[in-house]
PDB file of N, CA and C in Angstrom:
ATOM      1  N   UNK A   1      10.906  65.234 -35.367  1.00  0.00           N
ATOM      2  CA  UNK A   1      10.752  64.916 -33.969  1.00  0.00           C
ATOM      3  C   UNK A   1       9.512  64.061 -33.757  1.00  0.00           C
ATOM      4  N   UNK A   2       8.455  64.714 -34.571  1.00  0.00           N
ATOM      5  CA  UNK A   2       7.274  63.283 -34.465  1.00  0.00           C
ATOM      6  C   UNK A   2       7.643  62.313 -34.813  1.00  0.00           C
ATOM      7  N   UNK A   3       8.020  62.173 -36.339  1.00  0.00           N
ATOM      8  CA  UNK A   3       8.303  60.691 -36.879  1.00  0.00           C
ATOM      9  C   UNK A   3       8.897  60.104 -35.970  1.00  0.00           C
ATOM     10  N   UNK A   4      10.441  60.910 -34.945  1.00  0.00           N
ATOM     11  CA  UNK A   4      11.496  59.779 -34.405  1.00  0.00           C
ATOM     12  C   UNK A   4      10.472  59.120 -33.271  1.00  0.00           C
ATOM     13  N   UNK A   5       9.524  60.045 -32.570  1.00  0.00           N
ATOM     14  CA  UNK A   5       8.526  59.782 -31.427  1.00  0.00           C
ATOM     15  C   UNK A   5       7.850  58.293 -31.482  1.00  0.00           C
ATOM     16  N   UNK A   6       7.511  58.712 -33.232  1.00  0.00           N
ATOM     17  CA  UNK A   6       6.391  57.821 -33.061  1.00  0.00           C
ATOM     18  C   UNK A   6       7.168  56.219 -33.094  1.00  0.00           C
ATOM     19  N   UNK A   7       7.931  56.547 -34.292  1.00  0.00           N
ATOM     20  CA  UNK A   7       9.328  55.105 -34.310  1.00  0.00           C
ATOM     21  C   UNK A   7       9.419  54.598 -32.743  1.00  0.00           C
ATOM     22  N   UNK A   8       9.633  55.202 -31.859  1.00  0.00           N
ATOM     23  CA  UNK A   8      10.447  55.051 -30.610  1.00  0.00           C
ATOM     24  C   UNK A   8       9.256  54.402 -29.621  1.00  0.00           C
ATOM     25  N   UNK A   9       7.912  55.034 -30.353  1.00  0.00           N
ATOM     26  CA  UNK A   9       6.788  53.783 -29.422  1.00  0.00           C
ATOM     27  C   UNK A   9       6.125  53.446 -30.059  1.00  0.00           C
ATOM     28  N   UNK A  10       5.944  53.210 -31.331  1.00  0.00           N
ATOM     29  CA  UNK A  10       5.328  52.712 -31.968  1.00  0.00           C
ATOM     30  C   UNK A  10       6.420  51.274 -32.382  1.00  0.00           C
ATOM     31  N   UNK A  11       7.618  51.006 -32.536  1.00  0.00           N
ATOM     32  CA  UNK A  11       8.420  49.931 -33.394  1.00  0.00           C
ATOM     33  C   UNK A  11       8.180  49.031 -32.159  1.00  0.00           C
ATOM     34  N   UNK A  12       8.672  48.641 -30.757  1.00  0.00           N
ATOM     35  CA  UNK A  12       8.284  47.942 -30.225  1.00  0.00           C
ATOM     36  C   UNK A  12       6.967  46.852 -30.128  1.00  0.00           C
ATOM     37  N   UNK A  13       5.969  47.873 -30.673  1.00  0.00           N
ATOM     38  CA  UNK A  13       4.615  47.031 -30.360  1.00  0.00           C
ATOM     39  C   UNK A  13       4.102  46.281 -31.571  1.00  0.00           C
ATOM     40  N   UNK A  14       4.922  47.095 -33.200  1.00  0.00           N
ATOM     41  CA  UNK A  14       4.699  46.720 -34.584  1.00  0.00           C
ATOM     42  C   UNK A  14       5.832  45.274 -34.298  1.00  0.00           C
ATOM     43  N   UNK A  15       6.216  45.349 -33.568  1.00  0.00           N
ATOM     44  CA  UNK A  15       7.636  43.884 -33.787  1.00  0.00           C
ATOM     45  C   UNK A  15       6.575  42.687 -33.014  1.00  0.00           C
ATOM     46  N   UNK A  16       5.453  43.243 -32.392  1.00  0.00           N
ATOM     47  CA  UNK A  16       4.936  41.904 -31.526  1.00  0.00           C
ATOM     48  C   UNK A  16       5.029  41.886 -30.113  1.00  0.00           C
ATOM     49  N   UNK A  17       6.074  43.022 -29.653  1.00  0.00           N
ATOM     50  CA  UNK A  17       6.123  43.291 -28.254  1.00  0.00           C
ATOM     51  C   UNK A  17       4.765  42.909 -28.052  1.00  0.00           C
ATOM     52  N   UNK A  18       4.430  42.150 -26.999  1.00  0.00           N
ATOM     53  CA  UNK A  18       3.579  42.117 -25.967  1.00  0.00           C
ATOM     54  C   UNK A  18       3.309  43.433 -24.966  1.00  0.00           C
ATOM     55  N   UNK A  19       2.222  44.786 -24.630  1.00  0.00           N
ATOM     56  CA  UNK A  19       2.353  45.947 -23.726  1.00  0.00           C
ATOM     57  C   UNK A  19       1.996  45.195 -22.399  1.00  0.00           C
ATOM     58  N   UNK A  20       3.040  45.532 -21.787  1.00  0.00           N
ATOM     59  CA  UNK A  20       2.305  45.416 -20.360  1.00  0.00           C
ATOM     60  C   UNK A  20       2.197  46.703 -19.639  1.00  0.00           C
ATOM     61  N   UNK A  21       1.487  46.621 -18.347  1.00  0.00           N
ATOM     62  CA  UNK A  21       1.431  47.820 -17.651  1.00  0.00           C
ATOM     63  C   UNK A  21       2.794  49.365 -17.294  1.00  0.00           C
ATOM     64  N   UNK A  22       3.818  48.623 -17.343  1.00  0.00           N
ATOM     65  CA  UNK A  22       5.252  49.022 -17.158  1.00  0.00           C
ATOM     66  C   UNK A  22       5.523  49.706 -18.688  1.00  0.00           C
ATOM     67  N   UNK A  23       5.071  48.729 -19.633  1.00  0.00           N
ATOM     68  CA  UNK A  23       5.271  49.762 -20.974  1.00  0.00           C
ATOM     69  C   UNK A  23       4.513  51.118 -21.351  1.00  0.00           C
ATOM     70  N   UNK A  24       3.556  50.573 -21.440  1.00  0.00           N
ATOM     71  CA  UNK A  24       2.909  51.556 -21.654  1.00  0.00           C
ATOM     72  C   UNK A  24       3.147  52.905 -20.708  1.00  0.00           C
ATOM     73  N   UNK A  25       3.185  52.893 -19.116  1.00  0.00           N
ATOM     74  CA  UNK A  25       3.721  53.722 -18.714  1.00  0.00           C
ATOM     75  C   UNK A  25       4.825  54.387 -19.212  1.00  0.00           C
ATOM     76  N   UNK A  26       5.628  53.216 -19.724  1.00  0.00           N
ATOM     77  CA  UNK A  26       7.076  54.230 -20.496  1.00  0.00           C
ATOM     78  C   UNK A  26       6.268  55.057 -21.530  1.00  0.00           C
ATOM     79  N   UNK A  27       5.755  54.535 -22.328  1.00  0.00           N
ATOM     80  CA  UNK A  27       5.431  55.243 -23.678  1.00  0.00           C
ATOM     81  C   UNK A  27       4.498  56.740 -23.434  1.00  0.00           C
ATOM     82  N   UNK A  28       4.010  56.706 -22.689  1.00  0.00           N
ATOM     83  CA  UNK A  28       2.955  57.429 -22.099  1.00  0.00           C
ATOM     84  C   UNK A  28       4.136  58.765 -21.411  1.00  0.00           C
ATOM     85  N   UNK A  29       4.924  57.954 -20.868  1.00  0.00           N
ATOM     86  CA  UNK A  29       5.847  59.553 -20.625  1.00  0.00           C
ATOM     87  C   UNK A  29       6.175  59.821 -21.721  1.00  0.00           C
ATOM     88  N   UNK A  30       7.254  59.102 -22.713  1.00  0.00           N
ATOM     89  CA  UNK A  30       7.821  59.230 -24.355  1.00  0.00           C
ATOM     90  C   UNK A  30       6.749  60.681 -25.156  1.00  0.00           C
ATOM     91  N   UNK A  31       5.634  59.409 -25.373  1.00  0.00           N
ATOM     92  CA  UNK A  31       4.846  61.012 -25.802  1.00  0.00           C
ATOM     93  C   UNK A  31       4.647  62.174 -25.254  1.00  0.00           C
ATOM     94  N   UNK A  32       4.383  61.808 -23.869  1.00  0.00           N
ATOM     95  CA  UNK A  32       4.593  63.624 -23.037  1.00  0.00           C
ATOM     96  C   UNK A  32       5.933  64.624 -23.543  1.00  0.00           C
ATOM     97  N   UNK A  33       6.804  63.840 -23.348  1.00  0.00           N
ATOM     98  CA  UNK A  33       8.263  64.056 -23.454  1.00  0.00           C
ATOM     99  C   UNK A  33       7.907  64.989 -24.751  1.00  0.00           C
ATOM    100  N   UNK A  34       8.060  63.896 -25.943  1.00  0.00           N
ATOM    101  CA  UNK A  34       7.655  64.463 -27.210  1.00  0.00           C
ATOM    102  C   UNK A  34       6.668  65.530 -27.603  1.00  0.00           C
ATOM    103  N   UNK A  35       5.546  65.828 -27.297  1.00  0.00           N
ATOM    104  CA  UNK A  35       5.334  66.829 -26.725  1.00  0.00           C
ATOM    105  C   UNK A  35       5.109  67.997 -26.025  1.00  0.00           C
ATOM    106  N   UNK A  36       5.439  67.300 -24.854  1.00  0.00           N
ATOM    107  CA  UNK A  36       6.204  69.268 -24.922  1.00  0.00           C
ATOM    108  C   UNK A  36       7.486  69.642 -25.212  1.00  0.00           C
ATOM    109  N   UNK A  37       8.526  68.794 -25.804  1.00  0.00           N
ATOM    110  CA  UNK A  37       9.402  69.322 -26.963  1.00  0.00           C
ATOM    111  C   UNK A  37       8.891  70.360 -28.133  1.00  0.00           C
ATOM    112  N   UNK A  38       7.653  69.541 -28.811  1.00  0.00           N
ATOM    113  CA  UNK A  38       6.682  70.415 -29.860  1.00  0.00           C
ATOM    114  C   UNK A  38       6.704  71.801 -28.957  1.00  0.00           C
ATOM    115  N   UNK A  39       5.788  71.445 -28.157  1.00  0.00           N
ATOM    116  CA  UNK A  39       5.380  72.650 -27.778  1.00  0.00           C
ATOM    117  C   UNK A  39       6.215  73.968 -27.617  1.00  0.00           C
ATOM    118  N   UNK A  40       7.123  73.264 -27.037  1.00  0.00           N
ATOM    119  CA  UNK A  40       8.814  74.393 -26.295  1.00  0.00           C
ATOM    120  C   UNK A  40       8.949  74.852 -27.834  1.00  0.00           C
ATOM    121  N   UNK A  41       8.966  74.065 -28.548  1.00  0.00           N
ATOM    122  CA  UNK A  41       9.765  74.765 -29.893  1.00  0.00           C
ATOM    123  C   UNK A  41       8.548  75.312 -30.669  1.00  0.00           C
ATOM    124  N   UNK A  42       7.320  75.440 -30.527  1.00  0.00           N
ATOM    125  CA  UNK A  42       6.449  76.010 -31.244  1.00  0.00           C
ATOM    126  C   UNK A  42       6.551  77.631 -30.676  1.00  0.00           C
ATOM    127  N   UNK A  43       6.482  77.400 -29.434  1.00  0.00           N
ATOM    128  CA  UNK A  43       6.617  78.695 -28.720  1.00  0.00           C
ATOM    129  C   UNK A  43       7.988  79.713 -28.952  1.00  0.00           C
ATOM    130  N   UNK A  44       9.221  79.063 -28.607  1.00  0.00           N
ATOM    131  CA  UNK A  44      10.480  79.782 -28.711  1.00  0.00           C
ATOM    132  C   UNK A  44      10.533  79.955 -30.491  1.00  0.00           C
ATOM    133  N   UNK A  45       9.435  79.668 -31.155  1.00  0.00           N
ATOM    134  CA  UNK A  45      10.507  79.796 -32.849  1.00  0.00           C
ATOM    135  C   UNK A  45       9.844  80.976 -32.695  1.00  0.00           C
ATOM    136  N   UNK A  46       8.910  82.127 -32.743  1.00  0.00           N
ATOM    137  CA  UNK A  46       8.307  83.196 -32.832  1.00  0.00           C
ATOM    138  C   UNK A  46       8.485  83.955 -31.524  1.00  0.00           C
ATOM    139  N   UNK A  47       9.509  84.416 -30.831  1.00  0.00           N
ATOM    140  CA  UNK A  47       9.908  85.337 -29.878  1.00  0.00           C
ATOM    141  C   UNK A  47       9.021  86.319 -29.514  1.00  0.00           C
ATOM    142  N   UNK A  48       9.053  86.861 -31.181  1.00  0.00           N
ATOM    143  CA  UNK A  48       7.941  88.026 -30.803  1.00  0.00           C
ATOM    144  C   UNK A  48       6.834  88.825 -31.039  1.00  0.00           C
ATOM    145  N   UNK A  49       6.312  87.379 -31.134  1.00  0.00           N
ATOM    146  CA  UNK A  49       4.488  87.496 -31.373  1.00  0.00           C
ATOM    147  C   UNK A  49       4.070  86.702 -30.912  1.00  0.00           C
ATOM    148  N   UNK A  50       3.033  86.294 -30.992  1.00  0.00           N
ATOM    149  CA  UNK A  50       2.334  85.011 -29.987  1.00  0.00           C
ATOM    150  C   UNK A  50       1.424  85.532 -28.312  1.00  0.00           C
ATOM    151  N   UNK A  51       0.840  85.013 -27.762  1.00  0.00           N
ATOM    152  CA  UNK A  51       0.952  85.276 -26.197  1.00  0.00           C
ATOM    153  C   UNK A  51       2.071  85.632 -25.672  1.00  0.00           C
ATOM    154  N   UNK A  52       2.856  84.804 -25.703  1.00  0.00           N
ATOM    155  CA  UNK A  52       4.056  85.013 -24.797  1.00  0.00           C
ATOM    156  C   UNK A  52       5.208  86.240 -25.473  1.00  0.00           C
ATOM    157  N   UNK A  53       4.860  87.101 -26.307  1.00  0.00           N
ATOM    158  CA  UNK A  53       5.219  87.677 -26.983  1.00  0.00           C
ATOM    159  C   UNK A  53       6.425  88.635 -25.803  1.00  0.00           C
ATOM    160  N   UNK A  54       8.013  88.700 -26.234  1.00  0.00           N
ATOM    161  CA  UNK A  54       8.827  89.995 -26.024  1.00  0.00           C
ATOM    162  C   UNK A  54       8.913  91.102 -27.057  1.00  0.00           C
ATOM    163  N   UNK A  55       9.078  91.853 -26.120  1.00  0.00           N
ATOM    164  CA  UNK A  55       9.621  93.056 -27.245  1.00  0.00           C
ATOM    165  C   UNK A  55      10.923  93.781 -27.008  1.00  0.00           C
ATOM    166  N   UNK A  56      11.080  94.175 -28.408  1.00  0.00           N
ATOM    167  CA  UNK A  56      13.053  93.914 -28.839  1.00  0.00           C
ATOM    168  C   UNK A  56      12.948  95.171 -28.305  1.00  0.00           C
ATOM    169  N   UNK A  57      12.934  95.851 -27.490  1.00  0.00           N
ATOM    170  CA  UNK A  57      13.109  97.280 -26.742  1.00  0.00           C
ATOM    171  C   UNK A  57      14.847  96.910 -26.073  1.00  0.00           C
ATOM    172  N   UNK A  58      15.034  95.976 -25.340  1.00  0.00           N
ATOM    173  CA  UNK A  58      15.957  95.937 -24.523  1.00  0.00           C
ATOM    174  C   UNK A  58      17.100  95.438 -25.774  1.00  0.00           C
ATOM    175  N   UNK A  59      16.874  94.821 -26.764  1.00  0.00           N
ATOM    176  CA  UNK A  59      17.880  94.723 -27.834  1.00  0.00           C
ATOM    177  C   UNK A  59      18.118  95.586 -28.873  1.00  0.00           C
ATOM    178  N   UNK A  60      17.401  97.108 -28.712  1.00  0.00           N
ATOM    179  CA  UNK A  60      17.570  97.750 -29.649  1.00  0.00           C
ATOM    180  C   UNK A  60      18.598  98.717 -28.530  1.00  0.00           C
ATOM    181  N   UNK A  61      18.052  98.958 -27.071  1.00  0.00           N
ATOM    182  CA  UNK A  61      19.199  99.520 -26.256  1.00  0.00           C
ATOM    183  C   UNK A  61      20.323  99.316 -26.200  1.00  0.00           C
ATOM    184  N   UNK A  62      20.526  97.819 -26.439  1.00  0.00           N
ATOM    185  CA  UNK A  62      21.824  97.383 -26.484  1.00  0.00           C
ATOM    186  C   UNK A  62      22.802  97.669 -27.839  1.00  0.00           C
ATOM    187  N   UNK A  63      21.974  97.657 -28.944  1.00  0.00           N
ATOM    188  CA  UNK A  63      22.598  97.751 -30.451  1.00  0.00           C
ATOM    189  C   UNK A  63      22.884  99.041 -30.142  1.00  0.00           C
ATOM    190  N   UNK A  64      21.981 100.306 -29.505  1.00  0.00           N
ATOM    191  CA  UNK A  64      22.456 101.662 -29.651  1.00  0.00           C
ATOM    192  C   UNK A  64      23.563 101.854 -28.727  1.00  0.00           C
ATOM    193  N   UNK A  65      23.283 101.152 -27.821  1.00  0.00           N
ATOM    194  CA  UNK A  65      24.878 101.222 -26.401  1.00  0.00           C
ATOM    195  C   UNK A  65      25.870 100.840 -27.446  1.00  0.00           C
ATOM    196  N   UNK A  66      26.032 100.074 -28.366  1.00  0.00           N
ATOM    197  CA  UNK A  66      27.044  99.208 -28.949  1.00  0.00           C
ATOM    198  C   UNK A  66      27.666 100.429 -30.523  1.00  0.00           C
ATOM    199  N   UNK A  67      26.696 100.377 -31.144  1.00  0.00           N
ATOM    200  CA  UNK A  67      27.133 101.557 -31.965  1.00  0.00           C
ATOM    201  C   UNK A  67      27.543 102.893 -31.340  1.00  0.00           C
ATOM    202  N   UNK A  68      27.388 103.328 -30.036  1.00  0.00           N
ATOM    203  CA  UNK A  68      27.589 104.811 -29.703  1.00  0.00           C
ATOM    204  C   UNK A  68      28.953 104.692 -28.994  1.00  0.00           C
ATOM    205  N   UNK A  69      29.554 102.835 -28.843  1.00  0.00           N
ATOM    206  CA  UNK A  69      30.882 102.807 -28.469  1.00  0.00           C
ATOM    207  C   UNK A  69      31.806 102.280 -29.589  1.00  0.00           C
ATOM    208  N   UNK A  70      31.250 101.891 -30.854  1.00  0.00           N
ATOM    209  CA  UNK A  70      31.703 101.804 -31.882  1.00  0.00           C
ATOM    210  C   UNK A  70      32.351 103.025 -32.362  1.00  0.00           C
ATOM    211  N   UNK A  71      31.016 104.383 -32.227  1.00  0.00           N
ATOM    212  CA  UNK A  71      31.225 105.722 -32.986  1.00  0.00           C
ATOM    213  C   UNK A  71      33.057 106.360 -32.433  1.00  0.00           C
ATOM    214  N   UNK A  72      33.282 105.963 -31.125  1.00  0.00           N
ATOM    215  CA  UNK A  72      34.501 105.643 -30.464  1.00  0.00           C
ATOM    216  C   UNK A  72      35.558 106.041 -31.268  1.00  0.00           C
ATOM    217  N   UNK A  73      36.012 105.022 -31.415  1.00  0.00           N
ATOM    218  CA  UNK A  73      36.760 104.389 -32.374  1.00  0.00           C
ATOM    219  C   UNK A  73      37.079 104.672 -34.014  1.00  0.00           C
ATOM    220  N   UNK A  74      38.040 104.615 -34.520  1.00  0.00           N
ATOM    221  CA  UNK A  74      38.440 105.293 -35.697  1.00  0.00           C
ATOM    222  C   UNK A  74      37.943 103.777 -36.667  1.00  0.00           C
ATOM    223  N   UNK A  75      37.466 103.976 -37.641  1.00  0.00           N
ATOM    224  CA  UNK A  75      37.657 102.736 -38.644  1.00  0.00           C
ATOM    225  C   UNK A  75      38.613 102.413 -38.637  1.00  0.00           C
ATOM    226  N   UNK A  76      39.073 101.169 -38.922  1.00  0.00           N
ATOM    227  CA  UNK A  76      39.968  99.960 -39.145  1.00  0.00           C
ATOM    228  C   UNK A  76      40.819 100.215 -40.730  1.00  0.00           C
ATOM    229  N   UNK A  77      42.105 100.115 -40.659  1.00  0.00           N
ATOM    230  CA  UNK A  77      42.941 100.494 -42.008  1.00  0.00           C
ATOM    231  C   UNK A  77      42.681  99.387 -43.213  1.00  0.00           C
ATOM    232  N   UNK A  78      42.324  99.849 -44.076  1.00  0.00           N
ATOM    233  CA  UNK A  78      42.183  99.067 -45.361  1.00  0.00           C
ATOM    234  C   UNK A  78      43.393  97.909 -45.400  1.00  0.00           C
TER     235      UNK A  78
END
């Protein structure tokens, strides 16, 4: 995601593009853009640790709701 970033404002200006005021504004969002992509995905890859940390309480309720309607049910015939 960096490399494509940097390709995407960096190849224009390596070709000779001339920046004018209008570009650079583009590029200037591009990298925002591109970063906080990083960011979003630095945060969501570790769920549950970090600051923003959840805890699997409400997914372990659910696995036990789910097995205690499993227990239900007869196994499945070979």
């Amino acid at each position: 995601m960096v490399a494509s970033g940097l390709l995407v404002v960096g190849l224009p200006w390596l070709a000779g593009a001339r920046p004018t005021p209008v570009s650079i504004a583009g590029d200037v969002v591009r990298v925002g853009v591109v970063a906080v992509g990083i960011v979003i995905i630095v945060l969501l890859s570790h769920p549950y640790s970090g600051p923003g940390a959840v805890q699997p309480d409400a997914l372990a309720a659910a696995r036990d709701q789910y097995d205690a309607i499993d227990a239900r049910f007869p196994p499945p015939l070979p």
